[in-house]
N, C-alpha and C. Protein backbone atom coordinates (compact mmCIF):
# COMPACT_ATOMS: atom_id res chain seq x y z
N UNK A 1 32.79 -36.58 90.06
CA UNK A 1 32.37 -35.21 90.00
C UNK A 1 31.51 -34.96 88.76
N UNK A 2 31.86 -35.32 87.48
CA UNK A 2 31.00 -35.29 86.57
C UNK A 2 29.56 -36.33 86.77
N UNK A 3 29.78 -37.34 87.21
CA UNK A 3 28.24 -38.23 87.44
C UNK A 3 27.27 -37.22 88.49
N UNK A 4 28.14 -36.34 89.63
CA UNK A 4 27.39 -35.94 90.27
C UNK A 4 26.86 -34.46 89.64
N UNK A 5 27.28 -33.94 88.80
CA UNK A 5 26.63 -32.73 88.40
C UNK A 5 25.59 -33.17 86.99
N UNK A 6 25.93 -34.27 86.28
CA UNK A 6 25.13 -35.10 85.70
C UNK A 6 23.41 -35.55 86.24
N UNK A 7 23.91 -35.92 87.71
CA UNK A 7 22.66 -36.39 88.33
C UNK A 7 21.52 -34.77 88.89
N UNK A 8 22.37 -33.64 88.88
CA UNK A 8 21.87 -32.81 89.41
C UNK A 8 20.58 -31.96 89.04
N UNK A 9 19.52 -31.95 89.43
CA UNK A 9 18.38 -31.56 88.57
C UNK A 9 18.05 -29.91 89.26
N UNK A 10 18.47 -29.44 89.69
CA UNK A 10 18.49 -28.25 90.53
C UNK A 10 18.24 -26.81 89.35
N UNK A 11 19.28 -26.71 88.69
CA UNK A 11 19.20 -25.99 87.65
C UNK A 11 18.04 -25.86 86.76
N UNK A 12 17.36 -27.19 86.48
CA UNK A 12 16.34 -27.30 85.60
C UNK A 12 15.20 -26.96 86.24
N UNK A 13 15.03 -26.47 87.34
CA UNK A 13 13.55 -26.06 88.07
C UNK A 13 13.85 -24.14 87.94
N UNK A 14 14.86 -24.19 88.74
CA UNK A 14 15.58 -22.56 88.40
C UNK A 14 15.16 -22.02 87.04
N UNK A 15 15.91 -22.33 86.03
CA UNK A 15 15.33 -22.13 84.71
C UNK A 15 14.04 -21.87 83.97
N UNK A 16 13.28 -23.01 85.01
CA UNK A 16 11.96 -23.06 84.28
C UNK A 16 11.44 -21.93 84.28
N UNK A 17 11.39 -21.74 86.07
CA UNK A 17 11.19 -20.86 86.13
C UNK A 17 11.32 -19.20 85.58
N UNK A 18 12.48 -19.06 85.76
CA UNK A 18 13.07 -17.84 84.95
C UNK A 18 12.25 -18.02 83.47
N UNK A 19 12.51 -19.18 82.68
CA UNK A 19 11.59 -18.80 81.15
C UNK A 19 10.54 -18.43 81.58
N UNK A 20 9.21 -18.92 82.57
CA UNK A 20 8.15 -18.66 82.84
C UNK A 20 8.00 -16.77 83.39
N UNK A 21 8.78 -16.59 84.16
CA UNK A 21 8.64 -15.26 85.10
C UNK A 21 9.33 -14.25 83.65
N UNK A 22 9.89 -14.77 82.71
CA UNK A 22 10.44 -13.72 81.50
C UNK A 22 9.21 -13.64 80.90
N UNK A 23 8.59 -14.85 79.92
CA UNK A 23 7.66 -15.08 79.55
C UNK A 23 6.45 -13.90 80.17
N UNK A 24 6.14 -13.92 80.82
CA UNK A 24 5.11 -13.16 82.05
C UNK A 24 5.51 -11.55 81.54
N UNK A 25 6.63 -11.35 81.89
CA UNK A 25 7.16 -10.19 82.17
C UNK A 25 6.83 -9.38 80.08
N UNK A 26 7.86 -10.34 79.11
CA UNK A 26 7.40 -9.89 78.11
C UNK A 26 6.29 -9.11 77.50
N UNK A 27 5.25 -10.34 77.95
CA UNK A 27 3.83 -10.27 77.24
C UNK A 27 3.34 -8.98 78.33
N UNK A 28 4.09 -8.70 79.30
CA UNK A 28 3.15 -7.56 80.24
C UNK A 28 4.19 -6.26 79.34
N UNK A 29 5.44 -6.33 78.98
CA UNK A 29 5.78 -5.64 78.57
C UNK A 29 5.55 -4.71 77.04
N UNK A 30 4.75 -6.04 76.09
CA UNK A 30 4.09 -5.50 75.18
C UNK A 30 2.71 -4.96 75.14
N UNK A 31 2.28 -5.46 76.04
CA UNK A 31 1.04 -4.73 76.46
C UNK A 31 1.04 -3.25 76.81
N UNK A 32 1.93 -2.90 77.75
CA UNK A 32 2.11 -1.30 78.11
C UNK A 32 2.76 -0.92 76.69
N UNK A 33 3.80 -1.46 76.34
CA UNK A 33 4.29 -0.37 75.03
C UNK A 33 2.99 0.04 74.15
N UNK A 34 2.16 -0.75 74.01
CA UNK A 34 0.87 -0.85 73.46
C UNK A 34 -0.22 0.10 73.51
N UNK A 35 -0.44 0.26 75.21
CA UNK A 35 -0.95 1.34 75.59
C UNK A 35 -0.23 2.52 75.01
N UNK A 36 0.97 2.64 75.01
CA UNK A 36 1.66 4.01 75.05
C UNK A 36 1.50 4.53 74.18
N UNK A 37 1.42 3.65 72.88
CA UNK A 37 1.40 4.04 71.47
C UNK A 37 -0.08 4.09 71.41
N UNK A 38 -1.12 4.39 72.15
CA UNK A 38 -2.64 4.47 71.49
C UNK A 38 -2.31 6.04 72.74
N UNK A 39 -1.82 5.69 73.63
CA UNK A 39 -2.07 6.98 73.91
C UNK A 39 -1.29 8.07 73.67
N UNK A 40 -0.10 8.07 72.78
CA UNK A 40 0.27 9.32 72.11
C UNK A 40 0.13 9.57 71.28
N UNK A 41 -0.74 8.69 69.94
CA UNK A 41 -1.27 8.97 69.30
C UNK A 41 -2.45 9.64 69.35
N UNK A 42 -3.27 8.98 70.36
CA UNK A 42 -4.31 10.08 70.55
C UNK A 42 -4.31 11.36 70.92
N UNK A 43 -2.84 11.69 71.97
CA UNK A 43 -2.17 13.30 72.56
C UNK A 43 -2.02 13.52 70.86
N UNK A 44 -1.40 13.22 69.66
CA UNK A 44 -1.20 13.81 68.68
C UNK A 44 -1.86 14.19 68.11
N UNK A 45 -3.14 13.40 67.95
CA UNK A 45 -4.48 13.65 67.44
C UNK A 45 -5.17 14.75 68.05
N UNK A 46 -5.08 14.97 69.36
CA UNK A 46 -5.43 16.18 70.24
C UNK A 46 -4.59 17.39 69.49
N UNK A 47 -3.18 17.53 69.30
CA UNK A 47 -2.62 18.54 68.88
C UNK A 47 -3.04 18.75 67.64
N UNK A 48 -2.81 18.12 66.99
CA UNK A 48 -3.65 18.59 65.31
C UNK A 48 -4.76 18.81 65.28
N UNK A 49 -5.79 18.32 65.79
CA UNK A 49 -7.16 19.36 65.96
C UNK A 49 -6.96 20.78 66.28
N UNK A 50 -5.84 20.89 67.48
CA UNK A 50 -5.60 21.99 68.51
C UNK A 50 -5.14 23.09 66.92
N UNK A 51 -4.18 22.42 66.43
CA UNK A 51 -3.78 23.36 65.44
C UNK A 51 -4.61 23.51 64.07
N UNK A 52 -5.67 22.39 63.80
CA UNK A 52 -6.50 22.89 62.40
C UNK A 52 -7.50 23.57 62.80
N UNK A 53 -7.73 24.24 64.24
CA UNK A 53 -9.04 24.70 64.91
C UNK A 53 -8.68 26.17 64.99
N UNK A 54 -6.96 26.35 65.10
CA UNK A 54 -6.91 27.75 64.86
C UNK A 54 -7.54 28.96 63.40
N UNK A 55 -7.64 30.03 63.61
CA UNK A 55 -8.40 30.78 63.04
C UNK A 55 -7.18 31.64 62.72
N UNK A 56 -6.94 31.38 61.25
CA UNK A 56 -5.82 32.39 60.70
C UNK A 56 -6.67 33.61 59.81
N UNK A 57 -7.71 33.82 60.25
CA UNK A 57 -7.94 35.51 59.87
C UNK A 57 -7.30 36.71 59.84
N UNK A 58 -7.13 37.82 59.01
CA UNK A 58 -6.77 38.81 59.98
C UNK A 58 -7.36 40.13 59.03
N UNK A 59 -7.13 41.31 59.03
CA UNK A 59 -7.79 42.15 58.73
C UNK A 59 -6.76 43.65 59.00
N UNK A 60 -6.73 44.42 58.42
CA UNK A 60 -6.15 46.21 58.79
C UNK A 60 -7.12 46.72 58.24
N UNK A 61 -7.33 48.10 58.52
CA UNK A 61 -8.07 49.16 58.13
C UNK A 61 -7.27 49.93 57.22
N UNK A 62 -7.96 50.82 56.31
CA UNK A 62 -7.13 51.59 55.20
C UNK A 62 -6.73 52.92 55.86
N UNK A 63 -6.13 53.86 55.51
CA UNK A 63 -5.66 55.53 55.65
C UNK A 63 -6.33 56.04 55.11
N UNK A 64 -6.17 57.75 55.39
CA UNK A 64 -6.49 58.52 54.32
C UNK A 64 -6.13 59.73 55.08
N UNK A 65 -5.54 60.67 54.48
CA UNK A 65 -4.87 61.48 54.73
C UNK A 65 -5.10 62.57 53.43
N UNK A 66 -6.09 63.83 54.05
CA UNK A 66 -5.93 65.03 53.11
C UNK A 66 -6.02 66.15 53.32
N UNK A 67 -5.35 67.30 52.84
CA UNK A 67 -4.90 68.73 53.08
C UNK A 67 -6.35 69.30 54.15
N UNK A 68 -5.86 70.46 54.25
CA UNK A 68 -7.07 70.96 55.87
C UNK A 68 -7.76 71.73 54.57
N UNK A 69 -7.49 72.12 53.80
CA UNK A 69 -7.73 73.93 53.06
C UNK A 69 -8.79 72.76 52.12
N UNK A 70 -7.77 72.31 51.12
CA UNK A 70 -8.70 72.34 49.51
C UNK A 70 -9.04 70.40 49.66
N UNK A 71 -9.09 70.12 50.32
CA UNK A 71 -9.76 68.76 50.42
C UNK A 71 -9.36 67.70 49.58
N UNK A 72 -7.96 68.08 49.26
CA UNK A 72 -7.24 66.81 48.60
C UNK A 72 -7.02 65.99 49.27
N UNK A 73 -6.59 64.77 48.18
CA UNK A 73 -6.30 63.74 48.98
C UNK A 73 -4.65 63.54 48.98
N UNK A 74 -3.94 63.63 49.99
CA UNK A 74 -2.53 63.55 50.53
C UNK A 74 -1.71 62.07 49.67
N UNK A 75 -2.36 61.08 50.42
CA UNK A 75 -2.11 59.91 50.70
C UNK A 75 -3.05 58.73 51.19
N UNK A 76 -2.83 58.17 50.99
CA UNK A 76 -4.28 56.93 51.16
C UNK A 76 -3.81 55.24 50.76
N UNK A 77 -4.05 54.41 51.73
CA UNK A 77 -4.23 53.11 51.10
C UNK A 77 -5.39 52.37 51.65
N UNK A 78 -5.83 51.35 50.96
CA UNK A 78 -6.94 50.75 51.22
C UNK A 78 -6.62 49.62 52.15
N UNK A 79 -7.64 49.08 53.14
CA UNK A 79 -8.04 47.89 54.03
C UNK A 79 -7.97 46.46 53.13
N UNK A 80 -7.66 45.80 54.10
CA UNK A 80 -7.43 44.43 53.36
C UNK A 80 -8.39 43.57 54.47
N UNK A 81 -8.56 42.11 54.01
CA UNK A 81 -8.86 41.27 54.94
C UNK A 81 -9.23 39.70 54.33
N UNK A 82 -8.76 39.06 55.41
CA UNK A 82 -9.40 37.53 54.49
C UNK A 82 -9.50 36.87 55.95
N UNK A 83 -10.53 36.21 55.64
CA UNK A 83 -11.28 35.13 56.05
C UNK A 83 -10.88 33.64 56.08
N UNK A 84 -10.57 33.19 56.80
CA UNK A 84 -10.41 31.74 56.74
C UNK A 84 -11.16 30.83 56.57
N UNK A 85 -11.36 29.87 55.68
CA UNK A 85 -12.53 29.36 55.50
C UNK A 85 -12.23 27.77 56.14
N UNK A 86 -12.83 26.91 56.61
CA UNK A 86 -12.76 25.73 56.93
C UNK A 86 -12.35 24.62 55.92
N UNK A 87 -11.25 23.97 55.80
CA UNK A 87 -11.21 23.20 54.81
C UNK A 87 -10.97 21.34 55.59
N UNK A 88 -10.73 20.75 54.81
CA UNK A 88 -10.89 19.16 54.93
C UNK A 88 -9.90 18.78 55.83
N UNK A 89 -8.66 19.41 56.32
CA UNK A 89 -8.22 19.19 56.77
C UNK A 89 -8.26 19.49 58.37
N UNK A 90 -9.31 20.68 58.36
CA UNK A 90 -9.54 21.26 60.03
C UNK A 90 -10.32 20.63 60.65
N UNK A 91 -11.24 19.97 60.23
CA UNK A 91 -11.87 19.10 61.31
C UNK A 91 -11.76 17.54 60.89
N UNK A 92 -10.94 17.40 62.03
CA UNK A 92 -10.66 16.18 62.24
C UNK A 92 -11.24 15.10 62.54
N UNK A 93 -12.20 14.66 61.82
CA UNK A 93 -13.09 13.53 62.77
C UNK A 93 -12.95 12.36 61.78
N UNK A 94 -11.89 12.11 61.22
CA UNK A 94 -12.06 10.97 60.00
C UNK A 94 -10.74 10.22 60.71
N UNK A 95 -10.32 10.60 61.99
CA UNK A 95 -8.77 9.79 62.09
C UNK A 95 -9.56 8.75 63.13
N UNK A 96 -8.95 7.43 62.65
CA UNK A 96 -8.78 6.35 63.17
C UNK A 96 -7.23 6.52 63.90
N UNK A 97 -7.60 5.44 64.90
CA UNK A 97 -6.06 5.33 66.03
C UNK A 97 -5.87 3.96 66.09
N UNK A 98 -5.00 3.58 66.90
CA UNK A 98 -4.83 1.94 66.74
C UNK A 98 -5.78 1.54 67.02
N UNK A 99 -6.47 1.47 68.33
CA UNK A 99 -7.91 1.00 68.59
C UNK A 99 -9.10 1.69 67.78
N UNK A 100 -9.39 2.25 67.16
CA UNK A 100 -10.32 2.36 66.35
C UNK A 100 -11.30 3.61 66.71
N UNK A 101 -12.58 4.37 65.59
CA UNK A 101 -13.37 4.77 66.30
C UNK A 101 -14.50 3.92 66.68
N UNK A 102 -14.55 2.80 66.07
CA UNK A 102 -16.11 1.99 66.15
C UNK A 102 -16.51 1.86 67.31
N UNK A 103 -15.90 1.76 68.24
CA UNK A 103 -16.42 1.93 70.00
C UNK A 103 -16.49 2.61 70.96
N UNK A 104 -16.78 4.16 69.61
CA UNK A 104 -16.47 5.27 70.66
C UNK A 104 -18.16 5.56 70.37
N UNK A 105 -18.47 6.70 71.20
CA UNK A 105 -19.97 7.54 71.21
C UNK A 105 -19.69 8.47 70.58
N UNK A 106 -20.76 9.27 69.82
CA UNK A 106 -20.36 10.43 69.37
C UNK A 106 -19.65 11.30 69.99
N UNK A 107 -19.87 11.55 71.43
CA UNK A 107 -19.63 12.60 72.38
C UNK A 107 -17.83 12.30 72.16
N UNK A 108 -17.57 11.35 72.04
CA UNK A 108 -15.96 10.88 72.52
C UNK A 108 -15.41 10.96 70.98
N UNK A 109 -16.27 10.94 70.05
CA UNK A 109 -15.40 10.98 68.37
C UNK A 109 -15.34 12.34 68.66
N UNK A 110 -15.82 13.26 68.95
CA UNK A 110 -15.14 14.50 68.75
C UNK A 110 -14.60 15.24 69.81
């Protein structure tokens, strides 16, 4: 019984196989994780534009409030407002991703 499972070569084709069809399977498996990570980085890269593109302006108008008769002034405050100005961080065109920009067109860097 031992000479005959000794002589048996059955297992060793099985096997090979299996390393080969894992093998296969791996390298296809790092490939997609691969993809995944260029493409949610780039969805992230989409959102942070999305959010340095917003426009935090805002602005009120002032009061004024005075008697009908002698033309005083009641009460009063003044208008405010500010402007948002563009800074280094809102436009985004300096991010590299895993694959790179060097093989993009302009149209696609931004």
């Amino acid at each position: 019984m031992l000479r005959a499972l000794w002589k048996e070569e059955n297992g060793f084709i099985i096997s090979a196989e299996l390393v080969l069809v894992l093998t296969i399977a791996v390298l296809a498996m790092i490939v997609g994780l691969s993809e995944v990570a260029v493409a949610v980085n780039t969805e992230l890269n989409d959102v942070s534009n999305a959010i340095g593109s917003l426009n935090q302006s805002y602005a009120y108008t002032g009061f004024r409030a005075s008697t009908f008769c002698d033309g005083k002034s009641k009460s009063h405050y003044a208008g405010s407002r500010f402007n948002d100005s563009v800074d280094d961080c809102d436009l985004n065109n300096t991010c590299e991703l895993v694959t790179g920009t060097l093989g993009l067109t302009g149209d696609e860097r931004n």
